[in-house]
C-alpha atoms as a PDB file:
ATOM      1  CA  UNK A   1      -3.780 -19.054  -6.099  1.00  0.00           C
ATOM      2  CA  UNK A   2      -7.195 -17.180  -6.722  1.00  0.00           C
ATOM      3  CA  UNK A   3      -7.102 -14.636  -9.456  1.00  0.00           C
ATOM      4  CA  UNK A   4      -8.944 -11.508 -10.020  1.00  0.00           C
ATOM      5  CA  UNK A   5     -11.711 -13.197 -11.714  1.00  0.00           C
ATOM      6  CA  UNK A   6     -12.192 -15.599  -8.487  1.00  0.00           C
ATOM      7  CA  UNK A   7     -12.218 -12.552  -6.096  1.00  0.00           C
ATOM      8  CA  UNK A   8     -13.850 -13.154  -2.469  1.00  0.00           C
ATOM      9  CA  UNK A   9     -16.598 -10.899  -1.993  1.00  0.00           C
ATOM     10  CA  UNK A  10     -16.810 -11.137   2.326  1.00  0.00           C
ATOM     11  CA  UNK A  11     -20.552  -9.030   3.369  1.00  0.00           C
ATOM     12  CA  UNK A  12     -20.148  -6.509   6.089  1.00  0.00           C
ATOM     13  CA  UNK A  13     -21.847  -8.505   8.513  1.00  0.00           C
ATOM     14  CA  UNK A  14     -19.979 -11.874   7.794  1.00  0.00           C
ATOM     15  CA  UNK A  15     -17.732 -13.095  10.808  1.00  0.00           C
ATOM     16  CA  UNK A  16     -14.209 -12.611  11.279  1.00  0.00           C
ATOM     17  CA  UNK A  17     -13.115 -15.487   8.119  1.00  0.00           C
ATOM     18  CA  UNK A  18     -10.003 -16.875   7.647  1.00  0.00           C
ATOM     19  CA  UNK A  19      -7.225 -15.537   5.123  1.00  0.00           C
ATOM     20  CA  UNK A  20      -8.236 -16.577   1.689  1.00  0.00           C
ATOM     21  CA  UNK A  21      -7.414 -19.062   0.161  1.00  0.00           C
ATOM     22  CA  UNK A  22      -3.590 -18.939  -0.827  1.00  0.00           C
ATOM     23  CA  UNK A  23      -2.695 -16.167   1.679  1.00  0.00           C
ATOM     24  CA  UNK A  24      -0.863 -18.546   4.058  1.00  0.00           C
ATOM     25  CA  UNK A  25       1.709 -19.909   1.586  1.00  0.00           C
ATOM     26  CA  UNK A  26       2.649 -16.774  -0.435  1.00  0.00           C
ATOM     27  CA  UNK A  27       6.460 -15.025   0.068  1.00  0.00           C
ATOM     28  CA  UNK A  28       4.473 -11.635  -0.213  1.00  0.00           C
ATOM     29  CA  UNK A  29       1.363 -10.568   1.359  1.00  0.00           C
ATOM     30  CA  UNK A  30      -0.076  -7.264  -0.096  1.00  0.00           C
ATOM     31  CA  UNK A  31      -3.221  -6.054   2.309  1.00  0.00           C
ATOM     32  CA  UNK A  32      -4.141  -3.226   0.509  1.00  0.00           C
ATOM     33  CA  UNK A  33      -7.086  -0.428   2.378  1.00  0.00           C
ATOM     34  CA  UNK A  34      -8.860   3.040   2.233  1.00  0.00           C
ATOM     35  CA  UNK A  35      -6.455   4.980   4.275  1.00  0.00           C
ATOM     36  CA  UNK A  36      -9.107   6.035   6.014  1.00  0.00           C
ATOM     37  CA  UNK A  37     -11.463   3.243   6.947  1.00  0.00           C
ATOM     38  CA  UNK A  38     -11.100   1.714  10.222  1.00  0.00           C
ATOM     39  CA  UNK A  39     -12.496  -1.787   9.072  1.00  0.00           C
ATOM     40  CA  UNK A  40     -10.308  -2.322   6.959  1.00  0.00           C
ATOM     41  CA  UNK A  41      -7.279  -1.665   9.354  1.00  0.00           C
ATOM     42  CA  UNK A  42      -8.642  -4.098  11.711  1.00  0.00           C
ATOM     43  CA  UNK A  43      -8.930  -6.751   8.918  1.00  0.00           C
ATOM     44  CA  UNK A  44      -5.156  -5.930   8.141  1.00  0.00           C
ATOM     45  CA  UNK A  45      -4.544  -6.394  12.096  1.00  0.00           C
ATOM     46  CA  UNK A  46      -6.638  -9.800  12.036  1.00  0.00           C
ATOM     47  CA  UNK A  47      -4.463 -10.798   8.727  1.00  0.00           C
ATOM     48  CA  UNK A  48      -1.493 -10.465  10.231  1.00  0.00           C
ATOM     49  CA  UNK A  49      -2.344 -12.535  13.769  1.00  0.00           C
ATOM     50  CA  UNK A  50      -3.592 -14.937  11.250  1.00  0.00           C
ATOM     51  CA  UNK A  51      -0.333 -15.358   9.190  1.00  0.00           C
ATOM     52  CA  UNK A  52       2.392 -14.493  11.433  1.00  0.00           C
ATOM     53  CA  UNK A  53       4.770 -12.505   9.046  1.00  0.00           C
ATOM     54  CA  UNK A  54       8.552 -12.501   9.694  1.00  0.00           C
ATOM     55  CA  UNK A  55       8.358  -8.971   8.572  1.00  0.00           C
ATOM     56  CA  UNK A  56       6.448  -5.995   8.198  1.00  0.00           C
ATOM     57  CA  UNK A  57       6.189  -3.341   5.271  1.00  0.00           C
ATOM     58  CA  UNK A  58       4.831   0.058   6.006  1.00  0.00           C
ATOM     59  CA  UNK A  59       3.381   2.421   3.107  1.00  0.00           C
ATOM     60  CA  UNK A  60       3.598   5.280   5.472  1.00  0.00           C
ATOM     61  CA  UNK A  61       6.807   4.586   7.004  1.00  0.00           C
ATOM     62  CA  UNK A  62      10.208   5.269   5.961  1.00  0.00           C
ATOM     63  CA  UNK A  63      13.096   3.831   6.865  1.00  0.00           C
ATOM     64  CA  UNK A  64      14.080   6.060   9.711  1.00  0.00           C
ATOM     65  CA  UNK A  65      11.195   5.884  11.095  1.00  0.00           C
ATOM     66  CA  UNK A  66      10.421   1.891  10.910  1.00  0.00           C
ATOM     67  CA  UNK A  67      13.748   1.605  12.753  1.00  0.00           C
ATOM     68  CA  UNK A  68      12.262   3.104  15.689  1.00  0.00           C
ATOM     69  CA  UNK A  69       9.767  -0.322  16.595  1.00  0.00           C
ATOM     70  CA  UNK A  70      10.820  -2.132  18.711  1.00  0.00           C
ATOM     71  CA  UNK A  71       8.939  -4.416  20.993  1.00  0.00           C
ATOM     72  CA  UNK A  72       9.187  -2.820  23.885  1.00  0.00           C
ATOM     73  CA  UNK A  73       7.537   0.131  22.403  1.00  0.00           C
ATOM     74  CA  UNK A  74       4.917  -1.260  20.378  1.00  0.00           C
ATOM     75  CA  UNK A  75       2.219  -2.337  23.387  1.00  0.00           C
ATOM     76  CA  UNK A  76       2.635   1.924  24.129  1.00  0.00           C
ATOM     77  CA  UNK A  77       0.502   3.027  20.981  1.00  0.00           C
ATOM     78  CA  UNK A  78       1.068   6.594  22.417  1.00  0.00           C
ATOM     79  CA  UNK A  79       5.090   6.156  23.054  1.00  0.00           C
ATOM     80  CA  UNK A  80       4.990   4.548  19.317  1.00  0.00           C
ATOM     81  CA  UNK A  81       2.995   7.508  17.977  1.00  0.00           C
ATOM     82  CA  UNK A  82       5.080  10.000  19.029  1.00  0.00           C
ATOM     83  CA  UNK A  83       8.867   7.712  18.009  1.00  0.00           C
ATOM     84  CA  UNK A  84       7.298   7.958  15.093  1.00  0.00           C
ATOM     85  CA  UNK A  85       6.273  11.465  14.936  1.00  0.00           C
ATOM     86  CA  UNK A  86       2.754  10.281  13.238  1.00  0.00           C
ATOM     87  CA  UNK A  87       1.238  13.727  14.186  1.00  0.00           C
ATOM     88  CA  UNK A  88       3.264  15.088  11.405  1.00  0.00           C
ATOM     89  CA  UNK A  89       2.877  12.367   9.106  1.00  0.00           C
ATOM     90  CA  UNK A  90      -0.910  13.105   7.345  1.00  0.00           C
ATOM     91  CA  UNK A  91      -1.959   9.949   8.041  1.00  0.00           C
ATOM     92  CA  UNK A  92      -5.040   9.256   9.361  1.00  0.00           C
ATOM     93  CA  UNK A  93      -5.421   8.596  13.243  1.00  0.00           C
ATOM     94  CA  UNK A  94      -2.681   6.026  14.288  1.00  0.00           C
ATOM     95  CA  UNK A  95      -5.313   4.258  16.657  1.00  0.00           C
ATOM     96  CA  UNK A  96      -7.025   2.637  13.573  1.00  0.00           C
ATOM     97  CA  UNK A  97      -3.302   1.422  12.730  1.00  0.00           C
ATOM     98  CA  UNK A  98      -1.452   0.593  16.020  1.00  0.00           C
ATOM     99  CA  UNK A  99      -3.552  -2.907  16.031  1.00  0.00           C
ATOM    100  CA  UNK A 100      -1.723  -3.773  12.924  1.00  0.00           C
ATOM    101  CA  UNK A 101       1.804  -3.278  14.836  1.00  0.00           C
ATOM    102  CA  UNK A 102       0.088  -4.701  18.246  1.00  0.00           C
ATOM    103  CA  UNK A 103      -0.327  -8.304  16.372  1.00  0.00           C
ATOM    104  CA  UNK A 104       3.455  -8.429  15.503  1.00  0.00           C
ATOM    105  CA  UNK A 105       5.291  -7.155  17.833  1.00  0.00           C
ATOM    106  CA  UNK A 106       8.018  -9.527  17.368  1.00  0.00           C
ATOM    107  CA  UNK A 107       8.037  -8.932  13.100  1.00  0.00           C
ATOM    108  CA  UNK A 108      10.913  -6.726  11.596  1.00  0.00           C
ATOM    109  CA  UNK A 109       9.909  -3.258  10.264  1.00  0.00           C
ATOM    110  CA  UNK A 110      10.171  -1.826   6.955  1.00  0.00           C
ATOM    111  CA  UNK A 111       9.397   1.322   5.759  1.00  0.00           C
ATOM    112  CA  UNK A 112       8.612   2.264   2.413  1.00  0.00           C
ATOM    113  CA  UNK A 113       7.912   5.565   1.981  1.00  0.00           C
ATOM    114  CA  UNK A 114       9.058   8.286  -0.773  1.00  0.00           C
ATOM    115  CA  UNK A 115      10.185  11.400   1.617  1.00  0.00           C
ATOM    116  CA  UNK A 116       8.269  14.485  -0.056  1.00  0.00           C
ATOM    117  CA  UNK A 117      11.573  15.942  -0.907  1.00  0.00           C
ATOM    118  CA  UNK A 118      12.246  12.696  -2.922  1.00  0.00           C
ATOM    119  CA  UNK A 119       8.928  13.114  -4.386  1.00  0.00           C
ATOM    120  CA  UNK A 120       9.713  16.510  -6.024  1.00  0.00           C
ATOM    121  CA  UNK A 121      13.108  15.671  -6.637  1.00  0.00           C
ATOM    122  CA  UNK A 122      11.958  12.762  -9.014  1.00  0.00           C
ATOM    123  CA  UNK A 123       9.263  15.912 -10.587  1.00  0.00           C
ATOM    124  CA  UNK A 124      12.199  16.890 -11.819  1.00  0.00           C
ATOM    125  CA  UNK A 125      15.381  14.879 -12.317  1.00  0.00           C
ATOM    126  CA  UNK A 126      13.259  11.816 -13.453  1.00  0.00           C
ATOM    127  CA  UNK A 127      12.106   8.654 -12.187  1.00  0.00           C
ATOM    128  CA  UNK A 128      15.258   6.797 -12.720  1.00  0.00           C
ATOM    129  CA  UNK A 129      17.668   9.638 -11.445  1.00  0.00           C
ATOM    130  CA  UNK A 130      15.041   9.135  -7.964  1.00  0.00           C
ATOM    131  CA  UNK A 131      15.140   5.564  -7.587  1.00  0.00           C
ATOM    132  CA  UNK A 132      18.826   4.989  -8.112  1.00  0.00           C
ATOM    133  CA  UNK A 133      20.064   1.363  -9.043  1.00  0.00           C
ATOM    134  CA  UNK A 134      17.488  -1.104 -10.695  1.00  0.00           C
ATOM    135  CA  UNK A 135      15.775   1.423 -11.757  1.00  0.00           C
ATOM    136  CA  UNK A 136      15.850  -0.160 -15.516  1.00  0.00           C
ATOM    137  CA  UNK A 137      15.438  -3.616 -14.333  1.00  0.00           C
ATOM    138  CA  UNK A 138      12.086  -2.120 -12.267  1.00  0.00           C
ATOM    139  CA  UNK A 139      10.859  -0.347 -15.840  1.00  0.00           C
ATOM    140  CA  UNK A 140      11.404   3.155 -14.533  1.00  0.00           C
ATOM    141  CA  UNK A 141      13.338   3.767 -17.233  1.00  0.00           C
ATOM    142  CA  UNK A 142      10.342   2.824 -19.541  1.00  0.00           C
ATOM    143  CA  UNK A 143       7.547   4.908 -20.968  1.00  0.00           C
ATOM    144  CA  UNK A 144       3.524   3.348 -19.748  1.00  0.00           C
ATOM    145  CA  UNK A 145       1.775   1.105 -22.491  1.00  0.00           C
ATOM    146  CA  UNK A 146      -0.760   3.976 -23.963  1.00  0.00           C
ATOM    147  CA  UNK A 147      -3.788   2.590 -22.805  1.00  0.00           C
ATOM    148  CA  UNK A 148      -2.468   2.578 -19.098  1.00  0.00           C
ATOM    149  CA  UNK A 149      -1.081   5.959 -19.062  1.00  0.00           C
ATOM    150  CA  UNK A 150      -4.607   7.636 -19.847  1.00  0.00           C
ATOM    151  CA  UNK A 151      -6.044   5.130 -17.213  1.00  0.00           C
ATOM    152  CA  UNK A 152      -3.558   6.211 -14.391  1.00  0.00           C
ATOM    153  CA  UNK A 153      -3.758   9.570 -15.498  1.00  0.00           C
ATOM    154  CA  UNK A 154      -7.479   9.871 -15.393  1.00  0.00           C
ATOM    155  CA  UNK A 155      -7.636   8.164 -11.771  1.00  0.00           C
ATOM    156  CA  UNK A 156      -4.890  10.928 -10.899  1.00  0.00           C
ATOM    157  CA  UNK A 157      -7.231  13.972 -12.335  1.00  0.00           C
ATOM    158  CA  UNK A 158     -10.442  12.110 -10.328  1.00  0.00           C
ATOM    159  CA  UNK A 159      -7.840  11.730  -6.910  1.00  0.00           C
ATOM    160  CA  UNK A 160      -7.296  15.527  -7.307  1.00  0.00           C
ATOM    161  CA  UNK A 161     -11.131  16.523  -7.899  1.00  0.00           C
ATOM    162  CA  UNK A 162     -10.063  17.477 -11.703  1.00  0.00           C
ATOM    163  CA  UNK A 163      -8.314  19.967  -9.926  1.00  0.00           C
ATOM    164  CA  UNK A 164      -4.448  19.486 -11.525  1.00  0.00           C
ATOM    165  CA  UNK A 165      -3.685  21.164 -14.327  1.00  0.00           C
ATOM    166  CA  UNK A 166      -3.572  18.404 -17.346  1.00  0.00           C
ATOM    167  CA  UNK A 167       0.320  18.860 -17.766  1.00  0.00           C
ATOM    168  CA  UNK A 168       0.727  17.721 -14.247  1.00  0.00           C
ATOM    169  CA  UNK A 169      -0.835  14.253 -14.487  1.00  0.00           C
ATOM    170  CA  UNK A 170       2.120  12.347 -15.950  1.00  0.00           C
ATOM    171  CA  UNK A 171       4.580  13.563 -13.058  1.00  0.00           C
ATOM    172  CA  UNK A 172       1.492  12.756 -10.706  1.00  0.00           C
ATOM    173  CA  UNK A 173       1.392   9.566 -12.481  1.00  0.00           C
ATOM    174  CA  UNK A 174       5.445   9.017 -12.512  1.00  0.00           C
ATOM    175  CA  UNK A 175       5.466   9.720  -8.687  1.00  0.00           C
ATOM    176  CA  UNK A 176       2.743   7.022  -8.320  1.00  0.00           C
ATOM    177  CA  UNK A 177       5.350   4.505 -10.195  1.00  0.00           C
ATOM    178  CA  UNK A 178       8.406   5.743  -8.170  1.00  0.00           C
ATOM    179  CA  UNK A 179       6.167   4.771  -5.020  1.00  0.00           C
ATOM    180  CA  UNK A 180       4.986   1.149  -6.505  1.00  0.00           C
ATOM    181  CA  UNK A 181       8.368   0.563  -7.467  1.00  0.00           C
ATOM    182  CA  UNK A 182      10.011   1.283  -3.926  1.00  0.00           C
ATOM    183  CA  UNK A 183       7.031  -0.550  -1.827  1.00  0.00           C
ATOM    184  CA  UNK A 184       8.264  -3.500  -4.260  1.00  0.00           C
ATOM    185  CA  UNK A 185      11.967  -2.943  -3.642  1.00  0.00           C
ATOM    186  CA  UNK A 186      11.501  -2.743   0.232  1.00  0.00           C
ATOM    187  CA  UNK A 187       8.939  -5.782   0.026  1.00  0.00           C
ATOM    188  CA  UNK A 188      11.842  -7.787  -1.756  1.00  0.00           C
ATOM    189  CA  UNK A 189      14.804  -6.990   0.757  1.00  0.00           C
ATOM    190  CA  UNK A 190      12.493  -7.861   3.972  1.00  0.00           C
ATOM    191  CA  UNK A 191      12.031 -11.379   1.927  1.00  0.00           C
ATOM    192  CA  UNK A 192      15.595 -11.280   1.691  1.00  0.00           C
ATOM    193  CA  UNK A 193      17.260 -10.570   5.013  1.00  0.00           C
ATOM    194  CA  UNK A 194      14.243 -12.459   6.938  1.00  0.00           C
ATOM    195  CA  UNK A 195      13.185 -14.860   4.809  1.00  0.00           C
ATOM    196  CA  UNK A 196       9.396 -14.153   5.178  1.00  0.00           C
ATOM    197  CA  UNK A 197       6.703 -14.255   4.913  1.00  0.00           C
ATOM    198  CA  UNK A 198       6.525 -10.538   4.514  1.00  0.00           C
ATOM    199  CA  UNK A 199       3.017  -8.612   4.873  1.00  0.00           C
ATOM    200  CA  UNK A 200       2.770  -5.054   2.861  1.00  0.00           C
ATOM    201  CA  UNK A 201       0.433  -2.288   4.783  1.00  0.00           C
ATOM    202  CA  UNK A 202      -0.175   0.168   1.526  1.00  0.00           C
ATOM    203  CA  UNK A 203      -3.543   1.306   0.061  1.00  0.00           C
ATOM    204  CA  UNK A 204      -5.488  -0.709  -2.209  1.00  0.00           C
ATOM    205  CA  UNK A 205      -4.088   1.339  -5.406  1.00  0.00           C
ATOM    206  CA  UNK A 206      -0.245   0.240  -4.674  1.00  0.00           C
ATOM    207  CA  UNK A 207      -1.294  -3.823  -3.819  1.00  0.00           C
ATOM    208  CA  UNK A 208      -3.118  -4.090  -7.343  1.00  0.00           C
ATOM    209  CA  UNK A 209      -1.495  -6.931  -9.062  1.00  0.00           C
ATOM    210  CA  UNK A 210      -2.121  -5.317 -12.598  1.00  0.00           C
ATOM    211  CA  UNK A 211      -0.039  -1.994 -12.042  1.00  0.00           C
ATOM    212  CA  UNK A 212       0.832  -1.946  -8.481  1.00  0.00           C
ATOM    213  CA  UNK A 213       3.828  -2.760  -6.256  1.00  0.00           C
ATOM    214  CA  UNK A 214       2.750  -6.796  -7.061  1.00  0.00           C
ATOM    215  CA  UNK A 215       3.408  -5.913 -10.581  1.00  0.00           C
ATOM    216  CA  UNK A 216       7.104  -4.565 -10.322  1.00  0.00           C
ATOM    217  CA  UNK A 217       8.029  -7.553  -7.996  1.00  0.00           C
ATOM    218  CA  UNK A 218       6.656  -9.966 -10.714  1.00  0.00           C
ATOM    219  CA  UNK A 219       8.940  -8.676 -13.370  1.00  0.00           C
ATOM    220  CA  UNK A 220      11.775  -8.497 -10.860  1.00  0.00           C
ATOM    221  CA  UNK A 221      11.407 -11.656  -9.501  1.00  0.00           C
ATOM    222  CA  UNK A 222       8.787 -13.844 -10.959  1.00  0.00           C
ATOM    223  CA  UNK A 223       9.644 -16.363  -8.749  1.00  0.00           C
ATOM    224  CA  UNK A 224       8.502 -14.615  -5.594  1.00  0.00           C
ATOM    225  CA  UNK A 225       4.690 -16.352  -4.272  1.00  0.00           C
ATOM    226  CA  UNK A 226       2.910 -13.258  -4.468  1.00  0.00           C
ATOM    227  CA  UNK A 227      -0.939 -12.709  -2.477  1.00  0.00           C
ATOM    228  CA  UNK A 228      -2.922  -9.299  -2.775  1.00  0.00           C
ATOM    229  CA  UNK A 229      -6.053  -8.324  -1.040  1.00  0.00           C
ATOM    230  CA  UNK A 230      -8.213  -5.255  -2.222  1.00  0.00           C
ATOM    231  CA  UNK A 231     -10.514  -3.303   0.179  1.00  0.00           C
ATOM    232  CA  UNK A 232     -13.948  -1.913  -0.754  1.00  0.00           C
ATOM    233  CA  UNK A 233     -16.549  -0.352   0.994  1.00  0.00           C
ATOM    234  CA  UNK A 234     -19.969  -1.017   0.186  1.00  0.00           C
ATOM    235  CA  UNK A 235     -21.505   1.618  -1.406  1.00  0.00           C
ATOM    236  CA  UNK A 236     -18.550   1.842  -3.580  1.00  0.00           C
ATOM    237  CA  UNK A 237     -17.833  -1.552  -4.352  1.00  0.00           C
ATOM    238  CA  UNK A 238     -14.367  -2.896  -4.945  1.00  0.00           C
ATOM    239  CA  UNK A 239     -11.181  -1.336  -5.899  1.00  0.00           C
ATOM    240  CA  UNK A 240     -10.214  -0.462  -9.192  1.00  0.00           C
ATOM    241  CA  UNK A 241      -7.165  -3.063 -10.142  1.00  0.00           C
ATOM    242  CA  UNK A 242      -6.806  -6.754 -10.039  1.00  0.00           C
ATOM    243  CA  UNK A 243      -6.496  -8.873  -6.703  1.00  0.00           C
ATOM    244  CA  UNK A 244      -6.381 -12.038  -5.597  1.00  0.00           C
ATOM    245  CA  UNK A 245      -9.259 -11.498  -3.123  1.00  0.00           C
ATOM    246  CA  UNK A 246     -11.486  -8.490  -2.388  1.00  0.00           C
ATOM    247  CA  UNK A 247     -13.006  -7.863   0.774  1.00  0.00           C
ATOM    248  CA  UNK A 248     -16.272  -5.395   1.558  1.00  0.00           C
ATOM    249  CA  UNK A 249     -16.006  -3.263   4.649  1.00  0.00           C
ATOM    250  CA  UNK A 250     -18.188  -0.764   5.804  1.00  0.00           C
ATOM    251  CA  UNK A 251     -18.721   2.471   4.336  1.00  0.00           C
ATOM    252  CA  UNK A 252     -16.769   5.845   6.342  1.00  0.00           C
ATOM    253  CA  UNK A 253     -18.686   8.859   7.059  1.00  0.00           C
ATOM    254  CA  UNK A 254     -16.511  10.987   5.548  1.00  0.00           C
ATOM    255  CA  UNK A 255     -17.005  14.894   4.558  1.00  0.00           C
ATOM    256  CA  UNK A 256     -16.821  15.300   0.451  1.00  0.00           C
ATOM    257  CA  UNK A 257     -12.676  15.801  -0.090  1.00  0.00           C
ATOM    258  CA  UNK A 258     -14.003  18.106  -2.943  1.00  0.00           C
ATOM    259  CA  UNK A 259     -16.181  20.672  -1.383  1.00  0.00           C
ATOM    260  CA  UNK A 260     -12.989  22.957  -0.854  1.00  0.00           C
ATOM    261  CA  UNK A 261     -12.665  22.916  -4.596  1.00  0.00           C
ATOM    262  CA  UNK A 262     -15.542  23.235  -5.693  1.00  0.00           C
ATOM    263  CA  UNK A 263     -16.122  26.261  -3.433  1.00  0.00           C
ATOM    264  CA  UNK A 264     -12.929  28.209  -4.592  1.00  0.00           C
END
């Protein structure tokens, strides 16, 4: 399998290509994106023709919600917005994500999602406490290694425009493992009960093999064929974290998420 220090580096203007190398025979295919760039949904859409997944793992769905495909519903992309109440969701526009579902209609869903009110919850009774059994054998009962605390924290204060007080960053950070650690979880039972191969929809920080969701299924169950592709754009390069492959996209015209802070 191609490591992080092999990456594919695809140019904007190169052709549709192929899965990399690998792809096609891993358990667990992490496509990692920019939430909001609608190239790299559309890669994620051509990814998933291309390998044909038994199953389906949604970052932005939960589990109620992921029961509501079906394939009768998924041609609809306004029927499925609305089963799935997207408008409510803060997710960017489901057009740039419907694709994705349109190529597999046949695929089981998964959702993966930490409910907001879990997400506070675990602010304060704890990561462990939030994510319930496993937690110890997922290392959520385990402080960070030093050196990657003060790097998750400090991509937390830049997320939040150095907004967040410094005493919030570790529960920022904690959330961010609770989240990694249930994309994993869910990524592991769709294996299970379908018997893959299994492609994750998350953004690019959750499908970095270093830290991310690939990392808690590795100590899990190192036996699992894991894939992960980042998603750059190009005047920002590629993502921070480790992949397997990297792809370019386009750059999004997008207004500066920190003028509103900046201003007040």
């Amino acid at each position: 399998m191609i490591r992080a220090t092999l990456a594919v580096l695809l140019s904007v203007a190169a052709p549709v290509a192929a899965a990399p190398d690998g792809f096609g025979a891993a358990d667990i295919v992490f496509l990692g994106e920019q939430h909001d760039n609608p190239r790299h949904h559309a890669r994620q859409a051509e990814l998933v023709a291309e390998l044909e997944p038994a199953a389906l793992v949604f970052e932005m769905l939960d589990a109620e919600q992921a029961a509501q495909v079906t394939p009768e519903l998924i041609p609809d992309r306004a029927a499925l917005e609305a089963a799935l109440v997207w408008a409510e969701s803060g997710w960017p526009d489901f057009e740039m994500y419907h694709p994705i579902f349109r190529e597999a209609p046949d695929a089981a869903y998964y959702g993966a999602a930490v409910p907001r009110d879990e997400a506070r919850g675990a602010m304060e009774r704890g990561l462990a406490e939030s994510f319930g059994s496993g937690a110890a054998a997922y290392g959520l009962t385990e402080p960070l290694p030093g050196d990657q605390r003060t790097a998750r924290e400090a991509l937390q204060a830049a997320a939040h425009c150095d907004a967040l007080p410094a005493e919030m960053l570790p529960t920022m950070v904690g959330i961010q493992r609770l989240r990694d650690a249930r994309i994993a979880q869910t990524a592991l039972q769709a294996l299970s009960e379908t018997g893959g191969p299994v492609a994750v929809i998350t953004g690019n920080g959750h499908a970095r093999r270093d830290w991310g969701a690939p990392a808690y299924i590795a100590r899990v169950a190192p036996e699992v064929d894991i894939a992960a592709l980042g998603q750059g754009e190009t005047s920002y390069g590629a993502p921070d974290g480790d992949f397997d492959a990297v792809e370019i996209g386009p750059d999004v015209d997008r207004d500066d998420p920190c003028a509103a802070f900046r201003e007040g």
